[in-house]
Protein backbone atom coordinates (compact mmCIF):
# COMPACT_ATOMS: atom_id res chain seq x y z
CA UNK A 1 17.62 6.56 1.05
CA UNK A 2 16.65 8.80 4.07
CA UNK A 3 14.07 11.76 3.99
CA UNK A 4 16.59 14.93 2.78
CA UNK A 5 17.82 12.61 -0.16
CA UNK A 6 14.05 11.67 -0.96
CA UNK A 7 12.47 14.87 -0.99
CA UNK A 8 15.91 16.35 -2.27
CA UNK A 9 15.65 14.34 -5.46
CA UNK A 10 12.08 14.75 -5.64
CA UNK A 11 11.04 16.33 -9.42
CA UNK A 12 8.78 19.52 -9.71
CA UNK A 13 6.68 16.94 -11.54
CA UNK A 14 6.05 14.95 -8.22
CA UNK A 15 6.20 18.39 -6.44
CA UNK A 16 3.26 19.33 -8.09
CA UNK A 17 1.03 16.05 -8.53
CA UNK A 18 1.81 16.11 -4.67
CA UNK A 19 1.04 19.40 -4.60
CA UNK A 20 -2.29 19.02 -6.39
CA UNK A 21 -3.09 15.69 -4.70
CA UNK A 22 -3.45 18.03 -1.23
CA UNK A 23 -5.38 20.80 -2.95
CA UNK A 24 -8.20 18.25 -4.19
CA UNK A 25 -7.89 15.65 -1.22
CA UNK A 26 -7.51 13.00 -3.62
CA UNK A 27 -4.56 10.69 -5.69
CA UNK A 28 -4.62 11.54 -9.28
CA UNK A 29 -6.35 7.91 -9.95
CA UNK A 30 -9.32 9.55 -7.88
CA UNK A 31 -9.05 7.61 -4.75
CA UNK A 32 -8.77 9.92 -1.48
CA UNK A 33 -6.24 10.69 0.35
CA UNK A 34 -6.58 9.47 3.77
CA UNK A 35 -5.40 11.66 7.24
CA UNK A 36 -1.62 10.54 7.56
CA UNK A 37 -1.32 10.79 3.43
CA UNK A 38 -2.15 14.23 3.58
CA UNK A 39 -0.37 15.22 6.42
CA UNK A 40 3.09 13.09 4.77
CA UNK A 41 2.49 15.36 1.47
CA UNK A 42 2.34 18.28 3.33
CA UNK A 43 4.93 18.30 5.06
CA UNK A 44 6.89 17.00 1.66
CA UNK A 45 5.30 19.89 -0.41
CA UNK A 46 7.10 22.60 2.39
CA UNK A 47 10.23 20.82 2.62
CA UNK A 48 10.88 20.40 -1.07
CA UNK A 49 9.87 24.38 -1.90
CA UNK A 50 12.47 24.98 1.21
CA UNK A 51 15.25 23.97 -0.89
CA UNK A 52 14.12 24.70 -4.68
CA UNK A 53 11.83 27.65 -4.27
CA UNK A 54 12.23 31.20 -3.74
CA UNK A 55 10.76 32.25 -0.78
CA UNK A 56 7.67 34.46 -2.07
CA UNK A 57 6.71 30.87 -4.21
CA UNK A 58 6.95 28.23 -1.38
CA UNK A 59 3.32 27.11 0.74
CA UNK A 60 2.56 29.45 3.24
CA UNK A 61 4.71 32.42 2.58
CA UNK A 62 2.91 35.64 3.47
CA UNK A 63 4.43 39.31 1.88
CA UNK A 64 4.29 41.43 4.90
CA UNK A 65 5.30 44.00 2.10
CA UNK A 66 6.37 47.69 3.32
CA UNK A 67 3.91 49.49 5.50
CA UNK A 68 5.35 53.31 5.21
CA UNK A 69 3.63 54.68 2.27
CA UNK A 70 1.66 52.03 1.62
CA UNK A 71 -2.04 51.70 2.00
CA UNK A 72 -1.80 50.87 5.55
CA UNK A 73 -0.80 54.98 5.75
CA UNK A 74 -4.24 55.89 3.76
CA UNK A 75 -7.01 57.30 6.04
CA UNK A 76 -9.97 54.69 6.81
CA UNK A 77 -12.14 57.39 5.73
CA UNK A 78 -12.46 59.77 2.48
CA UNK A 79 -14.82 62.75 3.21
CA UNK A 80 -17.05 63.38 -0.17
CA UNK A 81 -17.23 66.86 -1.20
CA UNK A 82 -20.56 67.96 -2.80
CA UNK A 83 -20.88 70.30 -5.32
């Protein structure tokens, strides 16, 4: 079984321990993960959300959103008015 095939029949279960796993810097049975284990997960974790996630739910993806009437268009500054 090569790489695609591996991380193509990977579960969301395993997704997710992996996942997890990263997040804490440790296996589930508590031992840690070393250097090359997190850096194999990793790049696991992105390639499996690649092919079974929508793109605003995989690692990493950043909404650049719609600047024109957003807040980006709001002065920095609101004058108060006293009364």
């Amino acid at each position: 079984m090569d790489y695609r095939q591996l991380i193509q029949n990977m579960t969301p279960e395993v997704y997710r321990s992996l996942k997890r796993s990263v997040e804490l810097g440790k296996w589930p049975d508590g031992r840690a993960l070393t250097r090359e284990q997190r850096q194999e997960a990793m790049q696991a974790i992105i390639a499996w959300g690649e092919l079974h996630l929508p793109e605003h739910e995989r690692v990493g993806y950043i909404d650049k959103g719609h600047k024109e009437g957003d807040s980006c268009d709001a002065p920095a500054e609101t004058p108060l008015k006293w009364q």
